[in-house]
Protein backbone atom coordinates (compact mmCIF):
# COMPACT_ATOMS: atom_id res chain seq x y z
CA UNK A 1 0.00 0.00 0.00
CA UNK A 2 2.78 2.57 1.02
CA UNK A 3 4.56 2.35 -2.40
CA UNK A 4 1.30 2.65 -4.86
CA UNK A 5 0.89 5.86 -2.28
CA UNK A 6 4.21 7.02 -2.98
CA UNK A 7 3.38 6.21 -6.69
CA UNK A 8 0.43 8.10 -7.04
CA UNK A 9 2.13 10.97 -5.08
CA UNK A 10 4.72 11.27 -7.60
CA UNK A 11 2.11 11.22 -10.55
CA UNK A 12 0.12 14.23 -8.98
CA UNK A 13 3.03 16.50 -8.72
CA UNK A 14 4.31 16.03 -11.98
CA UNK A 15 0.89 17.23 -13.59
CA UNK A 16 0.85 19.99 -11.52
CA UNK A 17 -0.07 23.15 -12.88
CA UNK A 18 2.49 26.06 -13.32
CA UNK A 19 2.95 29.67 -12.10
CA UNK A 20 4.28 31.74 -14.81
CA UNK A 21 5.29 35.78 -13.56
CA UNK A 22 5.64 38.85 -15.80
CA UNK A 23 6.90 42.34 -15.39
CA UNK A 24 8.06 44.96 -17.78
CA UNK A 25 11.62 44.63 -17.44
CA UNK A 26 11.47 40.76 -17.63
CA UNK A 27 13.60 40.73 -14.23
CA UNK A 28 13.74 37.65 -11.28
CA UNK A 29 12.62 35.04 -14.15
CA UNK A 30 9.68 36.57 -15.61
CA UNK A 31 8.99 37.10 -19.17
CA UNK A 32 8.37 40.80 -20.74
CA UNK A 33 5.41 40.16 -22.78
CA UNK A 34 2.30 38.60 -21.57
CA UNK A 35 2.36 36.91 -25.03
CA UNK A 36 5.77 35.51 -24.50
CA UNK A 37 4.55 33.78 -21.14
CA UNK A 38 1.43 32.70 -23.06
CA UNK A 39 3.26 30.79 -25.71
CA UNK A 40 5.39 28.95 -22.95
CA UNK A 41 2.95 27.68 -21.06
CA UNK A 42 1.17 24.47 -20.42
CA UNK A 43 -2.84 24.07 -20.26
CA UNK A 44 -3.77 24.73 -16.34
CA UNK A 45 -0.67 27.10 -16.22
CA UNK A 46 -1.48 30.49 -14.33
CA UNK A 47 0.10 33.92 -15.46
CA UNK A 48 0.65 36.88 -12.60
CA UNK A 49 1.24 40.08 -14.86
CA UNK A 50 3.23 42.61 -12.29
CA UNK A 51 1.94 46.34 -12.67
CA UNK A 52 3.25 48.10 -15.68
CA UNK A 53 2.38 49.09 -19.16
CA UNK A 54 2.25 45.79 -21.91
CA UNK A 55 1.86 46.94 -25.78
CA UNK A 56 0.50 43.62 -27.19
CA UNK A 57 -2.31 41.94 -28.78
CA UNK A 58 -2.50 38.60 -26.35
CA UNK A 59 -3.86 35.80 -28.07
CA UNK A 60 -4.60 32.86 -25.90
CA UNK A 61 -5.24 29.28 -27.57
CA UNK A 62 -4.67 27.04 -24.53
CA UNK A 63 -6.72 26.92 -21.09
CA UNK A 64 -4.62 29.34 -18.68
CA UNK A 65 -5.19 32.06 -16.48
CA UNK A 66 -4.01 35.47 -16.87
CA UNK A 67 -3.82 37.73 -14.01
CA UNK A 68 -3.45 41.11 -13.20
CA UNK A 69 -1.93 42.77 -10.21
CA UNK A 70 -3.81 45.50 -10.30
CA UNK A 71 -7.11 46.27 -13.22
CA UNK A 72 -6.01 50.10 -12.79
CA UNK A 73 -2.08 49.79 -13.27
CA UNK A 74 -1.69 46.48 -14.65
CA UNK A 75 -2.14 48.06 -18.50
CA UNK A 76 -2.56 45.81 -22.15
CA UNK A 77 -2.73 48.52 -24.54
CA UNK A 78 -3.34 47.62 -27.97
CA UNK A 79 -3.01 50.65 -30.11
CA UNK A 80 -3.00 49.41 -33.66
CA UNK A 81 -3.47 46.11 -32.80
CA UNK A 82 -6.37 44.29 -33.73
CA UNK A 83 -7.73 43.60 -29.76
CA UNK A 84 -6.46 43.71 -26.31
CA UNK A 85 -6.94 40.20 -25.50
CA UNK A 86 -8.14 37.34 -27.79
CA UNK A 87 -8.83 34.06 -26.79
CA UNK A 88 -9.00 32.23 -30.04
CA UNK A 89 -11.08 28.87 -30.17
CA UNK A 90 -12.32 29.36 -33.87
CA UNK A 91 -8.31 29.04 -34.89
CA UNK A 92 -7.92 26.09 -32.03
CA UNK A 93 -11.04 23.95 -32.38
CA UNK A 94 -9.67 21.02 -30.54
CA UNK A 95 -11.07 18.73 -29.45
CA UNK A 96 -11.61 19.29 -26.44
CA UNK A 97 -13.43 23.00 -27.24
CA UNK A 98 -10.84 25.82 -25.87
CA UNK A 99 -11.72 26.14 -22.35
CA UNK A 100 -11.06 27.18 -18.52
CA UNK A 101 -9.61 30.52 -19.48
CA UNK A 102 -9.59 33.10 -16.87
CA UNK A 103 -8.71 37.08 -17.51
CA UNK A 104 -8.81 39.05 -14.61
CA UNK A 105 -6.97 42.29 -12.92
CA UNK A 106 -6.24 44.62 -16.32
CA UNK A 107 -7.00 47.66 -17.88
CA UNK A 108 -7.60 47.33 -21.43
CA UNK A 109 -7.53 50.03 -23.97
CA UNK A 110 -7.03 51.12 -27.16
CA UNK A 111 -7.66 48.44 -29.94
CA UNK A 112 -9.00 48.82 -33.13
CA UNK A 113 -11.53 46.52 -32.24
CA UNK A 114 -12.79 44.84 -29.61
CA UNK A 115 -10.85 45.12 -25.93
CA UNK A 116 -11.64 41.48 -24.84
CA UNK A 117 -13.09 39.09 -27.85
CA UNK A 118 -13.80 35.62 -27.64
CA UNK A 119 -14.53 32.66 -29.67
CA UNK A 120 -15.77 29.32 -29.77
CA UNK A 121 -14.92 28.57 -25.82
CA UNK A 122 -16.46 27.22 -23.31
CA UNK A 123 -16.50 28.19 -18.98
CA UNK A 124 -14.55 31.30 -19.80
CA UNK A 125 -14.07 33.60 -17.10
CA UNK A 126 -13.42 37.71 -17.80
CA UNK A 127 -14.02 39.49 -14.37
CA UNK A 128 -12.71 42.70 -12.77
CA UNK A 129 -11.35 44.59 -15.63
CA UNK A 130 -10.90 47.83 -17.04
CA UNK A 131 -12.02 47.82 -20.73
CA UNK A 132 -12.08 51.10 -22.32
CA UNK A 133 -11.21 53.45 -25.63
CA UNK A 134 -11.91 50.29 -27.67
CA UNK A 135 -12.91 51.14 -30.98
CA UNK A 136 -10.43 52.91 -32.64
CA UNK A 137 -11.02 51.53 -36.17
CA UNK A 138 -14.53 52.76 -36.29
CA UNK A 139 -15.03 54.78 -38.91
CA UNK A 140 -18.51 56.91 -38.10
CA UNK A 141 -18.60 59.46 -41.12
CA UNK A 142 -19.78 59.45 -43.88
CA UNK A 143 -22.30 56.63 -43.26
CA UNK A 144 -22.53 53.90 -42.90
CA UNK A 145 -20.46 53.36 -40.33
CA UNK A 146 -17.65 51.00 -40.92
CA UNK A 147 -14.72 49.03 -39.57
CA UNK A 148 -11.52 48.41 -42.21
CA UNK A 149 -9.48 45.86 -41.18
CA UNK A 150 -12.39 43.89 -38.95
CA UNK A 151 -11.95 40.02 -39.02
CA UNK A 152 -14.44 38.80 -41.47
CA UNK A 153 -15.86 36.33 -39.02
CA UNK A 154 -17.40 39.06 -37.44
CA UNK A 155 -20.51 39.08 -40.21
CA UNK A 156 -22.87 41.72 -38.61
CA UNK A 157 -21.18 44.74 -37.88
CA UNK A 158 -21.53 48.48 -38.18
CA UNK A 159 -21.11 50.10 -34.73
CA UNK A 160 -20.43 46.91 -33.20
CA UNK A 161 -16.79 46.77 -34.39
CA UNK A 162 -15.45 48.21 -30.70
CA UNK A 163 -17.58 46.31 -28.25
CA UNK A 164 -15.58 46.60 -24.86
CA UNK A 165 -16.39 42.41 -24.53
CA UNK A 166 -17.31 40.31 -27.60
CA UNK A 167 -18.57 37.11 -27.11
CA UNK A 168 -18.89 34.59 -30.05
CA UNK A 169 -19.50 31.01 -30.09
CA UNK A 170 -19.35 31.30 -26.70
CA UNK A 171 -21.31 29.13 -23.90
CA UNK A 172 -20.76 28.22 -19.85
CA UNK A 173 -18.87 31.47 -19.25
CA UNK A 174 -19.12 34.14 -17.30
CA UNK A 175 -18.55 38.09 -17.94
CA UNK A 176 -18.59 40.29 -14.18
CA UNK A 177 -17.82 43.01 -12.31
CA UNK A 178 -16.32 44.80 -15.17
CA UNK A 179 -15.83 48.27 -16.21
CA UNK A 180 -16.96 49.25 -19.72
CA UNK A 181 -16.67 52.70 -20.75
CA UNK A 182 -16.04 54.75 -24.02
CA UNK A 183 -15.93 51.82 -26.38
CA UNK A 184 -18.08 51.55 -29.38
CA UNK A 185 -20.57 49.32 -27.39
CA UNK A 186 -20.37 47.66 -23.72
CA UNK A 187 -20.87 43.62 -24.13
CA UNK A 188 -21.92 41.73 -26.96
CA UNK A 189 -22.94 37.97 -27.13
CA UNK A 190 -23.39 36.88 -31.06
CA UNK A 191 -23.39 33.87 -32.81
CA UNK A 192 -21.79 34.63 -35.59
CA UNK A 193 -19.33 31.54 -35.24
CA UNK A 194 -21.42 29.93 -33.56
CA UNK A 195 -24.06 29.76 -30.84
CA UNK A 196 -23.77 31.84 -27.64
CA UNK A 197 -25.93 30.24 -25.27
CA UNK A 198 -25.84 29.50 -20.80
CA UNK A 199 -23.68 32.54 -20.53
CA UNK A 200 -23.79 34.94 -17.46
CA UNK A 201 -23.25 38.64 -17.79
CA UNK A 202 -23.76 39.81 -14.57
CA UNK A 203 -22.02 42.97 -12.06
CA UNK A 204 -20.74 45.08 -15.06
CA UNK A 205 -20.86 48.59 -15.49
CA UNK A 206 -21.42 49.77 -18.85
CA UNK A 207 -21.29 53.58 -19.91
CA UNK A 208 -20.73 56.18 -22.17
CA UNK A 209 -20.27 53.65 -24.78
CA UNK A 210 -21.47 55.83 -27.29
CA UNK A 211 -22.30 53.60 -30.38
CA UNK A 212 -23.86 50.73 -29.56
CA UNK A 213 -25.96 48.67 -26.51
CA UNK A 214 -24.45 48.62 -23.15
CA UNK A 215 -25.52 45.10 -23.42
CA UNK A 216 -26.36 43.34 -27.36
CA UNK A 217 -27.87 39.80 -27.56
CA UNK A 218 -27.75 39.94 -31.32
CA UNK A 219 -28.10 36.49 -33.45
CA UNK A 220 -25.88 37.48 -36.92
CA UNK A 221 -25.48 35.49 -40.25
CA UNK A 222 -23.13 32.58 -39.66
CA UNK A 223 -19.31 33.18 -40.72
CA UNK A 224 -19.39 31.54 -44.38
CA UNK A 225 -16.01 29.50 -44.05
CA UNK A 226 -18.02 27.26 -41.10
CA UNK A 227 -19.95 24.54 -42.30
CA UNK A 228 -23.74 25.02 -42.66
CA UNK A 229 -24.70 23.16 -39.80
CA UNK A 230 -22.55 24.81 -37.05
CA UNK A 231 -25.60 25.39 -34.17
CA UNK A 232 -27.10 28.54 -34.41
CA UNK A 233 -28.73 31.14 -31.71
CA UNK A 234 -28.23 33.64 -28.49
CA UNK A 235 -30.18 31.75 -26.20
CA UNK A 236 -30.53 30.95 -22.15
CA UNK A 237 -28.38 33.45 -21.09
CA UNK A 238 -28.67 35.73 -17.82
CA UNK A 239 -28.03 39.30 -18.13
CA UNK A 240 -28.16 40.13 -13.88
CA UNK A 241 -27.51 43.11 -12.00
CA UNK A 242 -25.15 45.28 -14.52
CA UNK A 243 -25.65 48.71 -14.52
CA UNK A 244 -26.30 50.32 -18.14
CA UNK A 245 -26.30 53.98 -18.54
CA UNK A 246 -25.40 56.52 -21.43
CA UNK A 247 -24.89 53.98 -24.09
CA UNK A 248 -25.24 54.48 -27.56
CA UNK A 249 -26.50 58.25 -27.42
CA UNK A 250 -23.64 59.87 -30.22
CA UNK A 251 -26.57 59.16 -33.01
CA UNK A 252 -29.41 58.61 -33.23
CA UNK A 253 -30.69 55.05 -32.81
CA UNK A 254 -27.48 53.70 -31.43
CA UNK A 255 -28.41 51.71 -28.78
CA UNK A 256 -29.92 50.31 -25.68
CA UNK A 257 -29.65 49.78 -22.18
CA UNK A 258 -30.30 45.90 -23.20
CA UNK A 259 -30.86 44.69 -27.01
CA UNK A 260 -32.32 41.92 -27.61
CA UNK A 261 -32.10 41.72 -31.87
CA UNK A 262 -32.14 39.61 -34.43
CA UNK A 263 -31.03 40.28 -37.79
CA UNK A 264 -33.20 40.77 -41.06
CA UNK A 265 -32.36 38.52 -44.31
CA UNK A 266 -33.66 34.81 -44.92
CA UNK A 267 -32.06 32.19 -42.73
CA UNK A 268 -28.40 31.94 -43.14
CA UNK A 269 -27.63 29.37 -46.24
CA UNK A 270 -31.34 28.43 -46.94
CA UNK A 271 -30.72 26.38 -43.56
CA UNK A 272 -34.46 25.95 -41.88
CA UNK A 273 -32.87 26.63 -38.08
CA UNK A 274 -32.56 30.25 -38.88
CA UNK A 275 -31.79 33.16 -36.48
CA UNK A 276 -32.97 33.34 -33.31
CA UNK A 277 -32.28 35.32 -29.47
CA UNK A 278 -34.39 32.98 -27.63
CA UNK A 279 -34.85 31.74 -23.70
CA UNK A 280 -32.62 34.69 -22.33
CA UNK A 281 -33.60 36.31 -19.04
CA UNK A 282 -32.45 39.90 -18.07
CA UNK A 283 -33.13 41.23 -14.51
CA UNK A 284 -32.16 42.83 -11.55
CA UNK A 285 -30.02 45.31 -14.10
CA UNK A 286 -30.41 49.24 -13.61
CA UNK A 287 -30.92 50.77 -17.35
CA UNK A 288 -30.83 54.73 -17.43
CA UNK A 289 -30.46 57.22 -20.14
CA UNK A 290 -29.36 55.37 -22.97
CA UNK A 291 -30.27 56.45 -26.79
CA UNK A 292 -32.75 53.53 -27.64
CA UNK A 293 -34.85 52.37 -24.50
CA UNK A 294 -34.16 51.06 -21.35
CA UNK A 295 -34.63 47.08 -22.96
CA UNK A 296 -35.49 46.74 -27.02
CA UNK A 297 -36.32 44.03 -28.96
CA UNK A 298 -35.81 43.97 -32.63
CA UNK A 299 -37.10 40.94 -35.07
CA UNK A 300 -35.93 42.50 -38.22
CA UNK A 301 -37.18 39.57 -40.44
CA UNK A 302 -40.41 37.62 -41.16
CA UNK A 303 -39.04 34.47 -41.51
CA UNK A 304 -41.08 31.70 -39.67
CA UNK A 305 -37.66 29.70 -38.70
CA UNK A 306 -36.32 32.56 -37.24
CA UNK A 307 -37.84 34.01 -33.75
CA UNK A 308 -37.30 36.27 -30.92
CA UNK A 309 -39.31 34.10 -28.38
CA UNK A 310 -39.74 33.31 -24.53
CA UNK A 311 -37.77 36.04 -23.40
CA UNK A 312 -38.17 37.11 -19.82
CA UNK A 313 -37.79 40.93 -18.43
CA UNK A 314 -37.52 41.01 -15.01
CA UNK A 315 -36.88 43.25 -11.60
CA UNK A 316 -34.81 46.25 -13.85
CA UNK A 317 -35.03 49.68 -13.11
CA UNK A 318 -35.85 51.73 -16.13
CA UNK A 319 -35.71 55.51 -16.28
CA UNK A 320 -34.76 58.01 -18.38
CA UNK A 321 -34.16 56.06 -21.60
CA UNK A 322 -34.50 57.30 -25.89
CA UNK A 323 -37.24 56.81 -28.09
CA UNK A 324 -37.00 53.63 -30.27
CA UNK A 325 -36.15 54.56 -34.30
CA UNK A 326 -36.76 53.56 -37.90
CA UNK A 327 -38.96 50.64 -38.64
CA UNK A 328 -38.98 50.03 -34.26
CA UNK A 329 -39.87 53.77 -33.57
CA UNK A 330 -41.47 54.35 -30.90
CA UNK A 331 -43.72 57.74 -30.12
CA UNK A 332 -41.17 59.23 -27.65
CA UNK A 333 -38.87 58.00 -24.82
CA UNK A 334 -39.35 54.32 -23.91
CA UNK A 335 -38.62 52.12 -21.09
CA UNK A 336 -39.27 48.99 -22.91
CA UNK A 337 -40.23 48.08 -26.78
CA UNK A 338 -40.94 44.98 -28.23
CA UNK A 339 -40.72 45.15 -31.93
CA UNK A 340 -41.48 42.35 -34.28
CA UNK A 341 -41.15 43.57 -38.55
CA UNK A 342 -44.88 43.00 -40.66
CA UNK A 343 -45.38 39.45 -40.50
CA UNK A 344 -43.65 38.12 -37.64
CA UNK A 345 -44.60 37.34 -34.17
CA UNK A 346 -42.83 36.81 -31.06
CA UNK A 347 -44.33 34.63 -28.36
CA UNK A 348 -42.97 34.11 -24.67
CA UNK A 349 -42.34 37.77 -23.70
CA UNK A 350 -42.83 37.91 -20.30
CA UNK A 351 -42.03 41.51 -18.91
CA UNK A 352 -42.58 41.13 -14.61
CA UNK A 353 -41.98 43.03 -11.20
CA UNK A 354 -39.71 46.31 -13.41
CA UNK A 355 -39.95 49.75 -12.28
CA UNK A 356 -40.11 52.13 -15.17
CA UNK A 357 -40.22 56.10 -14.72
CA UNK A 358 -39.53 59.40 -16.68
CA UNK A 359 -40.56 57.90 -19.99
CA UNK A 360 -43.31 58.62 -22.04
CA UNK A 361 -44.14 55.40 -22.99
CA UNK A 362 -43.30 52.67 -20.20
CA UNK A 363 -43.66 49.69 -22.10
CA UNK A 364 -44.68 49.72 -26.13
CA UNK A 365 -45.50 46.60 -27.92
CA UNK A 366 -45.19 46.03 -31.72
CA UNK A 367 -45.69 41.95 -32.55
CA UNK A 368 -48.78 39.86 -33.91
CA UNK A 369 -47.65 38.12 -30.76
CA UNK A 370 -49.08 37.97 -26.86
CA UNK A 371 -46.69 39.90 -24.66
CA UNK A 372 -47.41 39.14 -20.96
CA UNK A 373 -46.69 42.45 -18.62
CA UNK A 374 -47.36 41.90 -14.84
CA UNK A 375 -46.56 43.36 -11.76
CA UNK A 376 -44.35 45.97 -12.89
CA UNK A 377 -44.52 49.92 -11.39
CA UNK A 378 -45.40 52.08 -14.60
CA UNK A 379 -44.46 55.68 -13.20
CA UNK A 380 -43.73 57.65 -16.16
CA UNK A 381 -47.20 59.17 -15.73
CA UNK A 382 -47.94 59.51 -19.72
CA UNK A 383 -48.20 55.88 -20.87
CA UNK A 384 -48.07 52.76 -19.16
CA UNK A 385 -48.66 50.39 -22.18
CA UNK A 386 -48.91 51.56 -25.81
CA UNK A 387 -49.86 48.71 -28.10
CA UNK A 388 -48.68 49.90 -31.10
CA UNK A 389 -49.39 46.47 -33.13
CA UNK A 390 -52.33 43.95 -33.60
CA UNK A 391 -51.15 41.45 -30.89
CA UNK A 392 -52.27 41.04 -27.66
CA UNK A 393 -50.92 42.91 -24.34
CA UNK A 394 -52.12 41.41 -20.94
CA UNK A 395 -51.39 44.05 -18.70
CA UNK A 396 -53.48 42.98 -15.79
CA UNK A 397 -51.76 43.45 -12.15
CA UNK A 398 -49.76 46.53 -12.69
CA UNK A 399 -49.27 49.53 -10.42
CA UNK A 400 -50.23 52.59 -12.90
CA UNK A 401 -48.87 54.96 -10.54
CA UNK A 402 -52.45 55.77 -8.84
CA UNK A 403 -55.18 53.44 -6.97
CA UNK A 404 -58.00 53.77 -9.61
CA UNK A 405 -56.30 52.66 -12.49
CA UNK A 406 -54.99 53.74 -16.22
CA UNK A 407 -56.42 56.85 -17.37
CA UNK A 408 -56.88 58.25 -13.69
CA UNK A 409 -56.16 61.69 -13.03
CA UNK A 410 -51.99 60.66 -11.72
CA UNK A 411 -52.35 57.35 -13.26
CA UNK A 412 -50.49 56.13 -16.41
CA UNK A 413 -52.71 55.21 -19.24
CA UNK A 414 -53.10 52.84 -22.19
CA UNK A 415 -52.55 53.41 -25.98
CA UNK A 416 -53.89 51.14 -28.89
CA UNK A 417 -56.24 48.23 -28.93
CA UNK A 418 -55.62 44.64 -27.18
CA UNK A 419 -54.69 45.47 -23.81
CA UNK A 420 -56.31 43.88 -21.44
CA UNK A 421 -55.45 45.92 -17.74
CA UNK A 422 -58.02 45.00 -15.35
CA UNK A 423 -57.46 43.95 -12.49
CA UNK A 424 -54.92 46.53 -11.50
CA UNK A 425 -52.62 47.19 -8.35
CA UNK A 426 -54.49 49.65 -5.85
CA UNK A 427 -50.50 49.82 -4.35
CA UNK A 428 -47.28 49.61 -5.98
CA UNK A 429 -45.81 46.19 -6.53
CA UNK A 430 -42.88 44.91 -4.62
CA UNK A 431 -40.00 44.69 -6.93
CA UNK A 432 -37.38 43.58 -4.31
């Protein structure tokens, strides 16, 4: 027994995982370039990254962590470079799918594109960063905007070529507690490589990202060099107590607190499973002056395999938020739209237990669909539910910001046809 101990022993320590250290002047054993360290490392190895300034494009293909001393001195600047940081499982597809990468502890700043992008991973990690000044390469005027240089696996963008965090492909990770400011957008989860789905985006701060979302669920064409079956969709993930203010509000239409889209054109290929930003629940998030409302959804496309369905809205506080725009437009400043094109319906919507003030229209519906809006506190005193399409809005057991109901001298009131608001809350609902 004692020598299969010592055996066993012997086997553990030689798999153990490494500590690799970096500092700018590459003293005491440590490498100079966080890409240097990278490249000599083994899968499970860790990375500490001393304080300093590191002028690199870090690529990571193999499972590793990567952490900062510090997210406000511990610097990856990546002026003209393509991103900050890039971990890269579309180029190294395994198998096993690239996963169990952790990025933590850095400020990150000053890419063309995005600050952090990832692709085709799984039970990634990116917490307590910095990400900021990401979207160098955007090119605003004339319009449309565009992005030279952007990989062409990105297939959907226009203001989206700076997102602070890109996620692509992307499932079983988790994006919090980090800092997004001044990039083109905040966070984006797309499928463009392939699905997104079981993510959690939760504890970030997103603001004055003035050309897109502070937070974009957006289901995009599929990369052409991937084969035709590659799984599709932006679906079951949790977007939970960020905070989303000032986004998208340098022109108009830009973006959201939270968007929820999906693009127009026929299913990708011909392929039946088309587009979709399905099963996704947002709540507990704070959304506050940002160019399109507080939450929008967008079905851009009539298409009966492609859907924006069973999305839940839940426990947000809303205020202060744009008017919706072009085909989605709204009739002034919105809390929350749901926008389905001429012919297609979304089903599912379930919008419970918000708070939603200092907009003219709390919650406007545009979808052949039934959109189910309960227990929410509609304060913006002008209108609590504006049905601007020929679905069906049950509105029954809201707070309308007075005891006897929509239309009540005080109270919110109701806009369009199909709204069904009786019974009604004779006290504000408890949104804790």
């Amino acid at each position: 027994m004692a020598s299969g101990a010592t055996l066993f022993a012997g086997i553990c320590q030689s798999s153990a995982a490494a500590t690799l250290c970096v500092n700018p002047s590459g003293k005491d054993g440590c490498f100079s370039m966080i890409s240097a360290a990278v490249a000599a490392a083994n899968p499970g190895d860790t990375i500490q990254v001393a304080q300093g300034k590191y002028f690199e494009d870090v690529v990571i293909d193999k499972p590793l962590s990567l952490i900062g001393a510090n997210s406000a001195k511990t610097i990856i600047d990546g002026t003209k470079k393509k991103n900050g940081v890039y971990v890269d499982g579309l180029d190294n597809p395994g198998p096993p799918t690239l996963s169990e990468v952790v990025v933590t502890g850095f400020t990150i700043r000053n890419a063309n594109f995005e600050g952090i992008l990832v692709t085709n991973a799984s039970s990634v990690t990116i917490s307590d960063n910095r990400v900021v000044n990401n979207n160098l390469a955007l090119v605003v005027s004339p319009p449309p905007a565009t992005c030279p240089g952007i990989p062409p696996f990105e297939t959907s963008e226009d203001f989206d070529c700076g997102e602070g965090i890109h996620l692509s492909g992307v499932d079983h990770s988790i994006v919090a507690n980090n800092l997004l400011e001044n990039n083109s957008g905040g966070i984006l989860l797309s499928d463009d490589t392939g699905a997104a789905h079981d993510n959690l985006i939760t504890g970030n701060t997103a603001q004055n990202n003035p050309f897109d979302c502070g937070i974009t669920l957006a289901s995009h064409p599929l990369y052409s060099a991937l084969p035709s079956g590659t799984p599709r969709g932006v679906v079951n993930n949790t977007i939970s107590g960020n905070e989303s203010s000032g986004n998208g509000v340098a022109v108009e239409g830009a973006g959201a607190g939270v968007g929820l889209f999906v693009a127009g054109g026929p299913p990708p290929g011909g392929l039946k499973a088309g587009l979709e930003t399905a099963g996704n629940v947002v709540i507990g998030n704070r959304l506050t002056n940002n160019g399109l409302p507080g939450v929008a959804f967008h079905l851009h496309t009539a298409y009966a395999e492609q859907n924006l369905n069973n999305n839940l809205i839940a426990g947000n506080y809303i205020a202060g938020n744009g008017a919706d725009t072009e085909d989605a437009a709204t009739p002034g400043p919105t809390g929350i739209n749901v926008f389905a094109t001429s012919g297609a319906t979304t089903t599912g919507t379930v919008i419970v237990q918000n708070v939603i003030k200092d907009e003219q229209v709390d919650i406007a519906v545009n979808t052949a669909g039934l959109v189910g809006a309960h227990l929410n506190n509609l304060l913006g005193k002008q209108t609590g539910v504006d049905n601007l399409g020929e679905g069906i809005v049950n509105a029954t057991v809201n707070w309308w910001g007075c005891s006897k109901g929509p239309g009540a001298p005080g109270c919110a009131s109701v806009a369009g046809s199909g709204v069904t608001f009786t019974p009604f809350l004779s006290s504000p609902a408890d949104t804790r």
